[in-house]
C-alpha atoms as a PDB file:
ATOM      1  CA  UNK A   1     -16.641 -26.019   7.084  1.00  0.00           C
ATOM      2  CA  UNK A   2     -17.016 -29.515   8.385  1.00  0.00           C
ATOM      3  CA  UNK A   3     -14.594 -31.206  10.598  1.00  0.00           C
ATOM      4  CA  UNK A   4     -12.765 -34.194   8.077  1.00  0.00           C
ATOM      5  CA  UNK A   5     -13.092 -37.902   9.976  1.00  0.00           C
ATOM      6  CA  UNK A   6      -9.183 -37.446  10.674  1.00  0.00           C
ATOM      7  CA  UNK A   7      -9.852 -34.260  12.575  1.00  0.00           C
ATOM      8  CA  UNK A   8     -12.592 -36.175  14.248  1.00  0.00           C
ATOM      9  CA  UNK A   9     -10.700 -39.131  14.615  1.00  0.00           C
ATOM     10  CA  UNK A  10      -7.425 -37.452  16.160  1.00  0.00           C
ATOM     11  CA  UNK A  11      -9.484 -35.494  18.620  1.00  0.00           C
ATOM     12  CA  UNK A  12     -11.233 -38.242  20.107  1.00  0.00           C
ATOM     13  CA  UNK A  13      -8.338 -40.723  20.251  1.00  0.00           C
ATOM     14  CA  UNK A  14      -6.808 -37.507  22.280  1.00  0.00           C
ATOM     15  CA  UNK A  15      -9.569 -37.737  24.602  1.00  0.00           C
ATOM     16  CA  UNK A  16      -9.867 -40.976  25.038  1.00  0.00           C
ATOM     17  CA  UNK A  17      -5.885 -41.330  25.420  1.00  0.00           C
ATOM     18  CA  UNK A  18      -6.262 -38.523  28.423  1.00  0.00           C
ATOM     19  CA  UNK A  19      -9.040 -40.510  29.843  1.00  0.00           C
ATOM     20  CA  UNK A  20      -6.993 -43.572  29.955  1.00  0.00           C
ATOM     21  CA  UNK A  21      -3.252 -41.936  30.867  1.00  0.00           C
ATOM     22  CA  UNK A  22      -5.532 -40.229  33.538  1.00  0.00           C
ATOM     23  CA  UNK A  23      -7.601 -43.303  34.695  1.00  0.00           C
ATOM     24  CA  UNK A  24      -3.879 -45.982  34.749  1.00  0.00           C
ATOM     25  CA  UNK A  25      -4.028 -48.668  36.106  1.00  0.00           C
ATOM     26  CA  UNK A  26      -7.470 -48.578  36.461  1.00  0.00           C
ATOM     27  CA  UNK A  27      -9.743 -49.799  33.956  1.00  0.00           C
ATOM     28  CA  UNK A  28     -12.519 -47.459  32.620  1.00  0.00           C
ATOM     29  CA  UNK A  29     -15.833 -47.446  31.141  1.00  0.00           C
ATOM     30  CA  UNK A  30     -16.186 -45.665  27.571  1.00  0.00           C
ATOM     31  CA  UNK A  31     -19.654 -44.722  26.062  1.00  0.00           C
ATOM     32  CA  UNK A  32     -20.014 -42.394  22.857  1.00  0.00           C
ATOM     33  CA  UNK A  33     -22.226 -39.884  24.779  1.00  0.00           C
ATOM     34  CA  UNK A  34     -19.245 -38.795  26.792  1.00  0.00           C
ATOM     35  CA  UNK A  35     -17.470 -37.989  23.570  1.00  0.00           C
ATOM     36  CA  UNK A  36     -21.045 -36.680  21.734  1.00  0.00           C
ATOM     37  CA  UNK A  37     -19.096 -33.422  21.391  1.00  0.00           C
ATOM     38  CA  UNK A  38     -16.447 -34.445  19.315  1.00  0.00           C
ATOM     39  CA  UNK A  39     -18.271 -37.580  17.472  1.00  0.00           C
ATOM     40  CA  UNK A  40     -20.899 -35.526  15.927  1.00  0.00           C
ATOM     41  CA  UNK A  41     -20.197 -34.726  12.824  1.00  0.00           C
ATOM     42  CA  UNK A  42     -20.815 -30.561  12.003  1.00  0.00           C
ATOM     43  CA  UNK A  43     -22.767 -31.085   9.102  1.00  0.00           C
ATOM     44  CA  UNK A  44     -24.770 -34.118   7.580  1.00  0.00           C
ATOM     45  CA  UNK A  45     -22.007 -36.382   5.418  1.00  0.00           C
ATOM     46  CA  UNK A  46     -23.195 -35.899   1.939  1.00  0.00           C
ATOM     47  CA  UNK A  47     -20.148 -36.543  -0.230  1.00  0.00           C
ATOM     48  CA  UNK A  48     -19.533 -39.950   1.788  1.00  0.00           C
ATOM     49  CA  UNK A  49     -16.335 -38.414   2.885  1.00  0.00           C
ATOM     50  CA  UNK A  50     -17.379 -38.666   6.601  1.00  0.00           C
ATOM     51  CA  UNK A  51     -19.346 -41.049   8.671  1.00  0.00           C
ATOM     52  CA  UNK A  52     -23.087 -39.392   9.862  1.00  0.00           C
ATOM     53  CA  UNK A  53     -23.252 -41.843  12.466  1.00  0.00           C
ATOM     54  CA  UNK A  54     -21.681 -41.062  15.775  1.00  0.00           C
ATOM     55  CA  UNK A  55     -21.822 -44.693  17.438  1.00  0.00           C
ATOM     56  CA  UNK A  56     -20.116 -46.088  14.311  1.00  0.00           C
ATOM     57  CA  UNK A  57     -17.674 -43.349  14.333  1.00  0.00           C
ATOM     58  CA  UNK A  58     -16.916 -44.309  17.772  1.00  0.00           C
ATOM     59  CA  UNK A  59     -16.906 -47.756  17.417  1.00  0.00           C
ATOM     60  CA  UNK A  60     -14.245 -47.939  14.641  1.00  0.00           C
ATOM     61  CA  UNK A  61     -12.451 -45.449  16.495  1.00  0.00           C
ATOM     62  CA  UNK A  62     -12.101 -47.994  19.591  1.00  0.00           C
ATOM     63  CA  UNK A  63     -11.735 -50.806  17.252  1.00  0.00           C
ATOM     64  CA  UNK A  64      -8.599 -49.144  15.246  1.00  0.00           C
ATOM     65  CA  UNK A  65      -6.960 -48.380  18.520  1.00  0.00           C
ATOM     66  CA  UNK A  66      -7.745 -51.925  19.910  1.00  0.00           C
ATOM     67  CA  UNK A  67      -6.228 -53.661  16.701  1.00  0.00           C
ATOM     68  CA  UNK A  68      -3.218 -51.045  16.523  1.00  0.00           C
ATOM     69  CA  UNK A  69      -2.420 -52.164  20.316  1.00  0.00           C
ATOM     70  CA  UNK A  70      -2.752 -48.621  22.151  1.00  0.00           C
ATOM     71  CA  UNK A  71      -5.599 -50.209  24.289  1.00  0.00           C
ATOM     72  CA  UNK A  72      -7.625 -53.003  25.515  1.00  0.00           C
ATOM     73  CA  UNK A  73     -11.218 -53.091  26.513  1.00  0.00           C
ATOM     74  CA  UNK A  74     -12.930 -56.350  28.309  1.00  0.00           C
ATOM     75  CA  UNK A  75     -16.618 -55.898  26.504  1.00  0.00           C
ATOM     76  CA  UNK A  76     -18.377 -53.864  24.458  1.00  0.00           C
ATOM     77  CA  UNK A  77     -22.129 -53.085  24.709  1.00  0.00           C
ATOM     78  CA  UNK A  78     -25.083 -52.076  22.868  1.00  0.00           C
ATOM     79  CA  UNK A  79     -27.988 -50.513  25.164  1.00  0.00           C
ATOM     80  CA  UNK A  80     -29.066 -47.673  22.983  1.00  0.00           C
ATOM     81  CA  UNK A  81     -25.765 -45.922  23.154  1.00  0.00           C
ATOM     82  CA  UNK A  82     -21.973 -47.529  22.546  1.00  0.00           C
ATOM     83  CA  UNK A  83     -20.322 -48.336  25.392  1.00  0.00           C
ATOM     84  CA  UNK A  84     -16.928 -50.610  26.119  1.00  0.00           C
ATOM     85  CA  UNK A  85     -16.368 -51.439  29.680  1.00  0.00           C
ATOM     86  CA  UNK A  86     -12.549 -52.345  30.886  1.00  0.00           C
ATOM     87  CA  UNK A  87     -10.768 -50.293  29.074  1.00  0.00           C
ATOM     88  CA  UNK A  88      -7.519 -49.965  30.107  1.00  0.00           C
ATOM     89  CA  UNK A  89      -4.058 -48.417  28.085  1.00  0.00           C
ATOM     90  CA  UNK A  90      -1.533 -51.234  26.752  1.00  0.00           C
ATOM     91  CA  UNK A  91       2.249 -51.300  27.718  1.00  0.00           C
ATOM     92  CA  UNK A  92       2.210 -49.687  24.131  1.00  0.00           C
ATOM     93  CA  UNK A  93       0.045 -46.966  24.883  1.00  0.00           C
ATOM     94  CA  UNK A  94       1.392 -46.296  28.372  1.00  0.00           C
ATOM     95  CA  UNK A  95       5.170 -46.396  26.743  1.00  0.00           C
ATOM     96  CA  UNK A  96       4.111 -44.019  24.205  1.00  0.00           C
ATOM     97  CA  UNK A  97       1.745 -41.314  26.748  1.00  0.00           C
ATOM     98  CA  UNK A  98       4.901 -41.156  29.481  1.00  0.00           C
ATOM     99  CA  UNK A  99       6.975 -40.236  26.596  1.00  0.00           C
ATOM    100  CA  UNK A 100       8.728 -36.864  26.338  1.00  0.00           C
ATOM    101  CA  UNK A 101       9.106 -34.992  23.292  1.00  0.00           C
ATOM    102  CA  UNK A 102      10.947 -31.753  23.091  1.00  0.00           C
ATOM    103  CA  UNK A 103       7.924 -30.572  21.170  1.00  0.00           C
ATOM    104  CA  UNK A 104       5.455 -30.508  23.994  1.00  0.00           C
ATOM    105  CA  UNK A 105       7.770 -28.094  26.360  1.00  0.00           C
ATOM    106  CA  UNK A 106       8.956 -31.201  29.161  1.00  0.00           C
ATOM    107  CA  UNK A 107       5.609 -32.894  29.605  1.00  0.00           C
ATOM    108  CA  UNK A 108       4.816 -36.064  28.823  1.00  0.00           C
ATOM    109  CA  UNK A 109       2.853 -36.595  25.933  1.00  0.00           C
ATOM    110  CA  UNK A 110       0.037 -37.834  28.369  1.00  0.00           C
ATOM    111  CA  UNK A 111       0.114 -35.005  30.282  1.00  0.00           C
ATOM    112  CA  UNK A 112       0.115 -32.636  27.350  1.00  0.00           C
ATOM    113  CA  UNK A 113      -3.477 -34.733  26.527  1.00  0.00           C
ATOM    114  CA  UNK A 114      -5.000 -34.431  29.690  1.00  0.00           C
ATOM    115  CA  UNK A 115      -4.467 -30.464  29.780  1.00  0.00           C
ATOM    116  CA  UNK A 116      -5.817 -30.126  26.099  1.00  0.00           C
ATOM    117  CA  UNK A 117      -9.011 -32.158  26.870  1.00  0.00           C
ATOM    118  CA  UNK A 118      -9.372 -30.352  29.992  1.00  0.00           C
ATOM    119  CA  UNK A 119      -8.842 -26.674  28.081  1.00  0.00           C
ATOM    120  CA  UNK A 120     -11.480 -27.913  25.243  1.00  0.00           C
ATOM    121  CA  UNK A 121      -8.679 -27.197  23.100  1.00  0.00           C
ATOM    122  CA  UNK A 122      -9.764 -29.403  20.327  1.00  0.00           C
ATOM    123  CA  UNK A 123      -6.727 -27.953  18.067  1.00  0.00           C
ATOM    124  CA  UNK A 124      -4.326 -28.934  20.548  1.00  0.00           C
ATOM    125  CA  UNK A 125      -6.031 -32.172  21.074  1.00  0.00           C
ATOM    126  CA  UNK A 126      -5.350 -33.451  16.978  1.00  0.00           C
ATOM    127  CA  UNK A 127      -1.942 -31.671  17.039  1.00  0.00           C
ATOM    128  CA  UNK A 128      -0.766 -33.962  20.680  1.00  0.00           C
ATOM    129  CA  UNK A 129      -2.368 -36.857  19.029  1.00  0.00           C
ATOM    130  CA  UNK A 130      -1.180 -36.725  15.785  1.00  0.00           C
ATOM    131  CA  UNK A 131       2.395 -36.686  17.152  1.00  0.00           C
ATOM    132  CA  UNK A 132       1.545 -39.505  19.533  1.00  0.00           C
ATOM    133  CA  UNK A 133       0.542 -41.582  16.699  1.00  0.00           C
ATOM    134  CA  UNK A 134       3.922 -40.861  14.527  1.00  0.00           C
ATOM    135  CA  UNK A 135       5.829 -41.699  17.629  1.00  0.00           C
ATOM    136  CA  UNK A 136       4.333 -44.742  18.405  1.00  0.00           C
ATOM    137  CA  UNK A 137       4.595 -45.639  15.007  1.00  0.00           C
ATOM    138  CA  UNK A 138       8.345 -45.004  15.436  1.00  0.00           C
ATOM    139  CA  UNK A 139       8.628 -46.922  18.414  1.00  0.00           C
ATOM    140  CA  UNK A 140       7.118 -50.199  16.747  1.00  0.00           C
ATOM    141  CA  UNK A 141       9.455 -49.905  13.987  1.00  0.00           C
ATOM    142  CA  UNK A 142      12.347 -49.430  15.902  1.00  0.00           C
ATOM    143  CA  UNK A 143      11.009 -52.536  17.878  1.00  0.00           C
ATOM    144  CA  UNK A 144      10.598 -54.634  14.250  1.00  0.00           C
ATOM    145  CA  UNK A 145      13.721 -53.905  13.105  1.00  0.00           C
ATOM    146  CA  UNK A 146      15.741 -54.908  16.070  1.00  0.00           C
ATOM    147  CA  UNK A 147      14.045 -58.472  16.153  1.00  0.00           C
ATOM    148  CA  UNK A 148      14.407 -58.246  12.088  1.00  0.00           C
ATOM    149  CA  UNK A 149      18.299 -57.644  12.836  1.00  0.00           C
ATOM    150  CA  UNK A 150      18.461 -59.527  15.550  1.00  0.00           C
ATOM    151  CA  UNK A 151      17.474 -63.014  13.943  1.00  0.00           C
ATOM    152  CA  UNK A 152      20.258 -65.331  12.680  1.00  0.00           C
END
């Protein structure tokens, strides 16, 4: 069975969030070949249901997490392989790794990353990251309605 672009998707933002957590303050160079292991897709894409193209894949995966304010990155570059130099987490993204959940037995939800990625543990890795996602998500609500609320 082939892996869906979600799975995909939520097991590279994983890595690339335990990269980061890992890497703060320091800003950190991010190519697709370091990821080649989770951006290949199992089987060729033939019911357009999943991109076949790794450096895309990665691309819109940077991109998405860019424009949804979990990181920033200073340049991209295209040398025969993706790459985004200066990537660093966002106040966002470091708010939202340093947070702990009672689901992830006292450990940060950064911490939780970095021990998946490290284990291979590509299950844990979408699990962590799909919660990190719905929290963060919670956390920017919370954030819009207390300005919405706030304003006369």
């Amino acid at each position: 069975m082939s892996t869906s672009n979600i799975e995909r998707f939520d097991q590279l933002t994983g890595r690339i969030f335990a990269d980061l957590y890992e890497a703060f303050p320091m800003p950190r160079t991010l190519s697709d070949r370091s990821y080649s292991s989770i951006i290949e897709p199992d089987q060729p894409a033939t019911d357009g249901k999943q991109s076949s193209d790794p450096g895309q894949f990665f691309t819109a995966t940077i991109t998405w997490l860019v424009n949804s304010g979990y990181i920033t990155t200073f340049q991209a570059r295209l040398n025969g392989r993706f790459t985004y130099d200066g990537c660093v987490l966002t106040a966002k993204g470091l708010e939202v790794l340093k947070s702990i959940p009672s689901s992830v037995g006292g450990k940060s939800f950064g911490q939780s990353l970095q021990e998946a990625a490290k284990a291979g543990s590509k299950e844990a890795l979408k699990k962590i990251t799909g919660e990190v996602l719905s929290f963060g998500l919670g956390v920017m609500t919370k954030l819009v309605m207390t300005h919405v609320t706030a304003t006369p």
